[in-house]
C-alpha atoms as a PDB file:
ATOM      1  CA  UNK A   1     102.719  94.826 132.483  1.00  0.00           C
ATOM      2  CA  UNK A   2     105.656  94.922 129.878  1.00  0.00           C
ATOM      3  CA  UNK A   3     105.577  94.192 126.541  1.00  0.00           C
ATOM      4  CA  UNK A   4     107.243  90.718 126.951  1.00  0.00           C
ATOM      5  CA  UNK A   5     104.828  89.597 129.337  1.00  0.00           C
ATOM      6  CA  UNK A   6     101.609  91.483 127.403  1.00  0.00           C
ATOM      7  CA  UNK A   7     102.620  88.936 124.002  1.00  0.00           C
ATOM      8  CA  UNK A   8     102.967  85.635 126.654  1.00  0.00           C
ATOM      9  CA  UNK A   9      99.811  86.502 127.946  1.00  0.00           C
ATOM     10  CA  UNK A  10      98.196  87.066 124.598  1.00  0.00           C
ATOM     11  CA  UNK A  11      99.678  84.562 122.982  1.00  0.00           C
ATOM     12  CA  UNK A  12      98.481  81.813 125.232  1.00  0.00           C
ATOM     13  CA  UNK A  13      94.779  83.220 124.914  1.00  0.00           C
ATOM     14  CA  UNK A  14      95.127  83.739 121.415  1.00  0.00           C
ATOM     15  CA  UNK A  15      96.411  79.232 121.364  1.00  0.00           C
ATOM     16  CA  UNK A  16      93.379  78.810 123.308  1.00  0.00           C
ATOM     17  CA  UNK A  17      90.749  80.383 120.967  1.00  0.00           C
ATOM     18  CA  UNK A  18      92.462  78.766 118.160  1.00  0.00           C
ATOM     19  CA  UNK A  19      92.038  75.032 119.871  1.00  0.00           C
ATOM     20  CA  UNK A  20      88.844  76.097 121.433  1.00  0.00           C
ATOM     21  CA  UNK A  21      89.530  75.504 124.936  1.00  0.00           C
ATOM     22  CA  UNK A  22      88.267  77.012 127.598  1.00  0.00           C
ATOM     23  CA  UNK A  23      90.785  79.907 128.538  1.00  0.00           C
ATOM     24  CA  UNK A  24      88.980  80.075 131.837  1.00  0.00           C
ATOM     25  CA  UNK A  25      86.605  78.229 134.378  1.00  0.00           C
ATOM     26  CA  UNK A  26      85.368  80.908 136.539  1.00  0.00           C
ATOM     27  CA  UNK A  27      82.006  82.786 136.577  1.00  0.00           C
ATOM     28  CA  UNK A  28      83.813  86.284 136.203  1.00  0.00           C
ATOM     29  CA  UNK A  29      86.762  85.640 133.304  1.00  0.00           C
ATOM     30  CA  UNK A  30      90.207  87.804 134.970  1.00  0.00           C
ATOM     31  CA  UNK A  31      90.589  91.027 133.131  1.00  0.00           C
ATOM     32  CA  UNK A  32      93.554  90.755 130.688  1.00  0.00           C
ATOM     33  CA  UNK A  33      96.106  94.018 131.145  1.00  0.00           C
ATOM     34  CA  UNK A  34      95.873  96.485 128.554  1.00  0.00           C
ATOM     35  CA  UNK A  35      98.991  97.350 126.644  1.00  0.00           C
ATOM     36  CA  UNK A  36      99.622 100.928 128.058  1.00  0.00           C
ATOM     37  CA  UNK A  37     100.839 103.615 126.170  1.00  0.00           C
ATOM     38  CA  UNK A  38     104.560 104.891 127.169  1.00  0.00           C
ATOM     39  CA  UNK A  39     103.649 107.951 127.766  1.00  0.00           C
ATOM     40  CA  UNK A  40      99.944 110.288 128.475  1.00  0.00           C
ATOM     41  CA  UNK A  41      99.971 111.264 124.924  1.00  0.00           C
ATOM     42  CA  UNK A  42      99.350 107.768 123.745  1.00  0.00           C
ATOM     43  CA  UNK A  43      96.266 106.172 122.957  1.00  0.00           C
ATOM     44  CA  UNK A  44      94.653 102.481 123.993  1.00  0.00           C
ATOM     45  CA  UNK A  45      92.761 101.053 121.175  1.00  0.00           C
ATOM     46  CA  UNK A  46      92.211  97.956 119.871  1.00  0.00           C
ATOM     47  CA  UNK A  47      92.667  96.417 116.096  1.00  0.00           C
ATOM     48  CA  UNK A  48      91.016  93.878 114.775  1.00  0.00           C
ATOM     49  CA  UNK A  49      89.792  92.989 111.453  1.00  0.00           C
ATOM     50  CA  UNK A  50      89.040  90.012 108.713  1.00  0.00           C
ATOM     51  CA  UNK A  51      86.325  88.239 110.802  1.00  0.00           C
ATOM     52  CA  UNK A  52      84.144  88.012 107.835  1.00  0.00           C
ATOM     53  CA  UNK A  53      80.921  87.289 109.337  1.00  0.00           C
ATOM     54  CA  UNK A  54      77.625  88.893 109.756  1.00  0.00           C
ATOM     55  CA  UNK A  55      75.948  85.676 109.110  1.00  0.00           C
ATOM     56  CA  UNK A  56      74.205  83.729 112.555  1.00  0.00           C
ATOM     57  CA  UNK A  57      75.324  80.475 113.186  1.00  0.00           C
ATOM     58  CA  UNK A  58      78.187  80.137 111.338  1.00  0.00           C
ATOM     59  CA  UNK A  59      81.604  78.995 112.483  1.00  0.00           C
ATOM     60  CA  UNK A  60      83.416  82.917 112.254  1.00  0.00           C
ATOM     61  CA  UNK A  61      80.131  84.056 113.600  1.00  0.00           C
ATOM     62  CA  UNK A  62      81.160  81.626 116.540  1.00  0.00           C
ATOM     63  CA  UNK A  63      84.764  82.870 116.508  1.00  0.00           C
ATOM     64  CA  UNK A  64      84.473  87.042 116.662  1.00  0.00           C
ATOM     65  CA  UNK A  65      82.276  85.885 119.550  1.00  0.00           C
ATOM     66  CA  UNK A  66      85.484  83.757 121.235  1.00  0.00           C
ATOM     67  CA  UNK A  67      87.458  87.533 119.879  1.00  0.00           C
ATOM     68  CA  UNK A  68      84.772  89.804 121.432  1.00  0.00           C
ATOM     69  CA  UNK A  69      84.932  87.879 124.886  1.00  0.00           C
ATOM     70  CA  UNK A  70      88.140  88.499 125.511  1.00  0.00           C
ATOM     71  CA  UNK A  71      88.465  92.325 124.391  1.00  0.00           C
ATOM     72  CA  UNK A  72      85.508  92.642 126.681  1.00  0.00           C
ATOM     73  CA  UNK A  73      87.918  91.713 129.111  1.00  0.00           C
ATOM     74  CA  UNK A  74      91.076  94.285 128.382  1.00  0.00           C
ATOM     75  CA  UNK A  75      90.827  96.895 131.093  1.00  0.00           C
ATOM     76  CA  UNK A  76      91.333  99.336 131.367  1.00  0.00           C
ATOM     77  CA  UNK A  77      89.219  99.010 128.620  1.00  0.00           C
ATOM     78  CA  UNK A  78      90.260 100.743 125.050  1.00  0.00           C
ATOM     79  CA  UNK A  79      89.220 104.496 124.318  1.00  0.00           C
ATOM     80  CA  UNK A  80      88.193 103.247 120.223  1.00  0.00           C
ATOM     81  CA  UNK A  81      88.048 100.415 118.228  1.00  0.00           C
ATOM     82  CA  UNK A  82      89.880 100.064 114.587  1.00  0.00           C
ATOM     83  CA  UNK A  83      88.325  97.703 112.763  1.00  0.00           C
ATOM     84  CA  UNK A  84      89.967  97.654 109.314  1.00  0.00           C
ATOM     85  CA  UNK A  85      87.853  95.742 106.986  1.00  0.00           C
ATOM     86  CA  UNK A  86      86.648  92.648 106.137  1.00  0.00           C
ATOM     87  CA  UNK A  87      83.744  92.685 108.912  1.00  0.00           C
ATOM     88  CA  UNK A  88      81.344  91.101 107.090  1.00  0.00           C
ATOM     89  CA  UNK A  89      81.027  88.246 104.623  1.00  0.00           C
ATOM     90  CA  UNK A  90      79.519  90.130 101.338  1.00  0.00           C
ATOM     91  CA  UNK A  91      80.490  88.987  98.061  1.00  0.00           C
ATOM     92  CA  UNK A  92      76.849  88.887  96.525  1.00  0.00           C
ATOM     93  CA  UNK A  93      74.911  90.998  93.897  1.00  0.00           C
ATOM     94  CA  UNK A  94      71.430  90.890  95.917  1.00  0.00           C
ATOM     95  CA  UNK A  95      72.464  94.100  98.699  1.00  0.00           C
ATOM     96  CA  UNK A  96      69.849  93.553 100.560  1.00  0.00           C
ATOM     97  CA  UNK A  97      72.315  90.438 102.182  1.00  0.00           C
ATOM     98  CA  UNK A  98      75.066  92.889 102.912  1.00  0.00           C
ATOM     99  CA  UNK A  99      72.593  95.107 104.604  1.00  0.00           C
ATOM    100  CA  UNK A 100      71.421  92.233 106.710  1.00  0.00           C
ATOM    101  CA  UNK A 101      75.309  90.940 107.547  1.00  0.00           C
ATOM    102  CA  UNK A 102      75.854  94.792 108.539  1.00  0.00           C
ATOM    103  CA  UNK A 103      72.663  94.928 110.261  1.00  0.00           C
ATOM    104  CA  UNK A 104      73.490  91.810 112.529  1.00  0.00           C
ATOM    105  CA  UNK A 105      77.597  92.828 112.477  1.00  0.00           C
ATOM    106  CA  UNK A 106      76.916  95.727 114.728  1.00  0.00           C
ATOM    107  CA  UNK A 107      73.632  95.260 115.923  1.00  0.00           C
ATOM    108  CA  UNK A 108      74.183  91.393 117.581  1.00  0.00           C
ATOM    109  CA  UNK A 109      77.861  90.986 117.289  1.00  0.00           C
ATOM    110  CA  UNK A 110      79.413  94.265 117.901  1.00  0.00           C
ATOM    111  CA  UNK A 111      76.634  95.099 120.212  1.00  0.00           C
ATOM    112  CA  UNK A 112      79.156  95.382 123.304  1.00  0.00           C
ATOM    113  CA  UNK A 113      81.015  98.363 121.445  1.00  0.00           C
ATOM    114  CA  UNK A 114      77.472 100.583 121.565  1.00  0.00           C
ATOM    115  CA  UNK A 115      77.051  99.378 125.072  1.00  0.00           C
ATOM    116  CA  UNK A 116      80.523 100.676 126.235  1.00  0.00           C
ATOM    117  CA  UNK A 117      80.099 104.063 123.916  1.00  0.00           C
ATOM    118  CA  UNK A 118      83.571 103.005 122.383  1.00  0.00           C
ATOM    119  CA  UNK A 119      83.405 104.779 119.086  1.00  0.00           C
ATOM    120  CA  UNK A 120      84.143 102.148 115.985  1.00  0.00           C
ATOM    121  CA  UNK A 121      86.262 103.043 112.881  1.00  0.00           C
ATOM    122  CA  UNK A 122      85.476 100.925 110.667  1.00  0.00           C
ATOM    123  CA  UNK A 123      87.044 100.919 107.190  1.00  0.00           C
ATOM    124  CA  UNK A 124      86.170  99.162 103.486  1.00  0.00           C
ATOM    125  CA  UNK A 125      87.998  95.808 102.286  1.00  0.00           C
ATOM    126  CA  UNK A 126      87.687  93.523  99.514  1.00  0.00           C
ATOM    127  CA  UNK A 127      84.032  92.133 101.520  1.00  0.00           C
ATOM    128  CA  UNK A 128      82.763  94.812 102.940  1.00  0.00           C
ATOM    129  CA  UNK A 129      83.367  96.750  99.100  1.00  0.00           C
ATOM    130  CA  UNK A 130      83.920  94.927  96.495  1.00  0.00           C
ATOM    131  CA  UNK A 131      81.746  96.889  93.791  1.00  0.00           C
ATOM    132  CA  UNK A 132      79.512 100.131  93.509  1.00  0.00           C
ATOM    133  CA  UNK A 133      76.558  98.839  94.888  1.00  0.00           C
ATOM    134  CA  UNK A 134      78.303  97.479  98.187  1.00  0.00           C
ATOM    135  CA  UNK A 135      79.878 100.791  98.703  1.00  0.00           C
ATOM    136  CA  UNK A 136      76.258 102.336  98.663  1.00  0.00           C
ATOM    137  CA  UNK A 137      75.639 100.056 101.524  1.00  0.00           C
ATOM    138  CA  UNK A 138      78.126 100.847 103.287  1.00  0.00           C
ATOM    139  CA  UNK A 139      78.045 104.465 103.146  1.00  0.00           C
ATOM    140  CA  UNK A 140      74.351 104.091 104.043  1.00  0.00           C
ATOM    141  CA  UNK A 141      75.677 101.685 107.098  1.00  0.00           C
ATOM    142  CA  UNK A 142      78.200 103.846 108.495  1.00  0.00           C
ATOM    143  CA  UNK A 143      76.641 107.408 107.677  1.00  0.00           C
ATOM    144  CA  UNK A 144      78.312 108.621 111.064  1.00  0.00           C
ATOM    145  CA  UNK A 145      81.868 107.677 110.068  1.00  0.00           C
ATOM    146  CA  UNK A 146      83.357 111.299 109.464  1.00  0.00           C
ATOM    147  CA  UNK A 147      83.094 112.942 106.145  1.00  0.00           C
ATOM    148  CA  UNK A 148      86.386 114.365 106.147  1.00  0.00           C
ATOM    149  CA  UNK A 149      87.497 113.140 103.219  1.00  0.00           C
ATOM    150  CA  UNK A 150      89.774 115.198 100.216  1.00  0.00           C
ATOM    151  CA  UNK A 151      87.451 117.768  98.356  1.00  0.00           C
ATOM    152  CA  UNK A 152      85.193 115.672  95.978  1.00  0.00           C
ATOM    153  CA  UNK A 153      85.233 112.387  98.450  1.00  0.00           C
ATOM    154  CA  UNK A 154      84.086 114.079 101.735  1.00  0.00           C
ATOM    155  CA  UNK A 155      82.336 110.260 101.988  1.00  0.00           C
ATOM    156  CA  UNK A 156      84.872 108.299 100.823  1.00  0.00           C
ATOM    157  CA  UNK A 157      88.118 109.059 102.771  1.00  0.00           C
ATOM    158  CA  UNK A 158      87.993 109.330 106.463  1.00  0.00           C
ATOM    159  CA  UNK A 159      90.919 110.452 108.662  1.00  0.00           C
ATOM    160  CA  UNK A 160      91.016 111.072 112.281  1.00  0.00           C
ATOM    161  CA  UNK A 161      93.834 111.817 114.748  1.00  0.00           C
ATOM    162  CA  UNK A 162      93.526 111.113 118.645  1.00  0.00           C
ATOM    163  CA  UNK A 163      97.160 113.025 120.006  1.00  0.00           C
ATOM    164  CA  UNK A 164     100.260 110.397 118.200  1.00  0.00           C
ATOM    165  CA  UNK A 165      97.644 108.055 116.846  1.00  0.00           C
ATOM    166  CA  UNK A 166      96.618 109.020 112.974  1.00  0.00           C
ATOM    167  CA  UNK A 167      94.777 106.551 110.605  1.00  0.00           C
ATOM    168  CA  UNK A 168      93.069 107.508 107.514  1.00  0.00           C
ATOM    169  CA  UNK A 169      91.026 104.873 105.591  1.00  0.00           C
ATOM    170  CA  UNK A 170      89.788 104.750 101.830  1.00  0.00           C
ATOM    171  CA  UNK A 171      86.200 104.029 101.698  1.00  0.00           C
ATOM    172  CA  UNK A 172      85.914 104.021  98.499  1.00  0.00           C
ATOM    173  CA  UNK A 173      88.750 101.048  97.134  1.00  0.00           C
ATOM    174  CA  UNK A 174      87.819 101.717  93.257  1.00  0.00           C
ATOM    175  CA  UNK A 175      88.467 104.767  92.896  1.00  0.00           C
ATOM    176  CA  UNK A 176      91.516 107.347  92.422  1.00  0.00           C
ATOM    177  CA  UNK A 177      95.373 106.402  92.292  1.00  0.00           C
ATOM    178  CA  UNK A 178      97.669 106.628  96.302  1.00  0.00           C
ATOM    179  CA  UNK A 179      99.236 109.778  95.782  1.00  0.00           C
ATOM    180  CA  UNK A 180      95.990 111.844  94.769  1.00  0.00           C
ATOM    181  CA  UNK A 181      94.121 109.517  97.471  1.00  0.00           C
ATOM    182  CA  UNK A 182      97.063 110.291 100.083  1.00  0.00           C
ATOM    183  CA  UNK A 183      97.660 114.097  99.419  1.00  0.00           C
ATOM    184  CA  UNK A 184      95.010 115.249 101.482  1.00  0.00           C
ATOM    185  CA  UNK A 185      96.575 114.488 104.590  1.00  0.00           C
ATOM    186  CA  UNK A 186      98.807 117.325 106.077  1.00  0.00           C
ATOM    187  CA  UNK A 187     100.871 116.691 109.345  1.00  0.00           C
END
């Protein structure tokens, strides 16, 4: 599939889940074509981020479901999944809430990803770590993100490089200024 006709395809399923329509009637939902990479060195992956939920019931609980369905449906299907922050709702002082949003986030939500042993990246954000005490939870979340981090923040820097693809994600957002946070990383 090319490019043009990847974003027409998208696009159109992307209207539908906006208007909540149905995008399809049958049993078995068509697969949607991955975007493949030009050449064997790339990698398929999907990004998606700022669903803010965590909580059951609620209406972007109801949504990253409608989002979930149809990455389930990308084949062939993606070899990780970025999720750059904002995956839960947090914003509270009692941390025993962001534990439960995490808790349900990739226990109920995220579930699928487990199921297909598609390794998640996940990454902090202005919900997911918004003071000290949120960070501890999600370090204590996400203890098998790598700890590859710059000397002194082995847990709060990850990087990790899969042939051209490279991302490396502060888990730590109050802490340290770009270029010490940045000069770790050697290509």
């Amino acid at each position: 599939m090319d490019r043009r006709k990847f974003c027409q395809t998208t696009a159109g399923i992307a209207a539908a889940t906006l208007t909540h329509q149905p995008i399809a009637s049958a049993e078995e939902p068509a697969a949607i074509p991955a975007l493949m990479p030009r050449d064997p060195s790339g990698r398929r992956f999907v990004l998606y981020s700022d669903c803010c939920s965590g909580i059951p019931g609620t209406a972007l609980a109801k949504r990253l479901q409608s989002v979930n369905k149809m990455v389930t449906r990308v084949q062939p299907q993606p070899e990780f999944i970025a999720f750059p922050g904002d995956a839960v709702s947090g914003y509270t002082k009692d941390y025993a809430e962001p534990r439960r949003q995490w808790d349900y986030w990739l226990g109920t939500e995220m579930k699928w990803v487990r199921e297909r042993k598609l390794p998640l990246f996940q990454s902090t954000s202005n919900h997911n770590t918004y003071d000290a005490g949120s960070e501890a939870v999600f370090r204590q979340v996400h203890a098998d993100l790598p700890q590859n981090g710059p000397p002194g923040q082995k847990d709060s820097r990850i990087g990790f490089a899969a042939a051209t693809c490279f991302t490396s994600r502060r888990t730590n957002p109050t802490s340290g200024c770009l270029s010490t946070m940045l000069g770790w990383i050697a290509f």
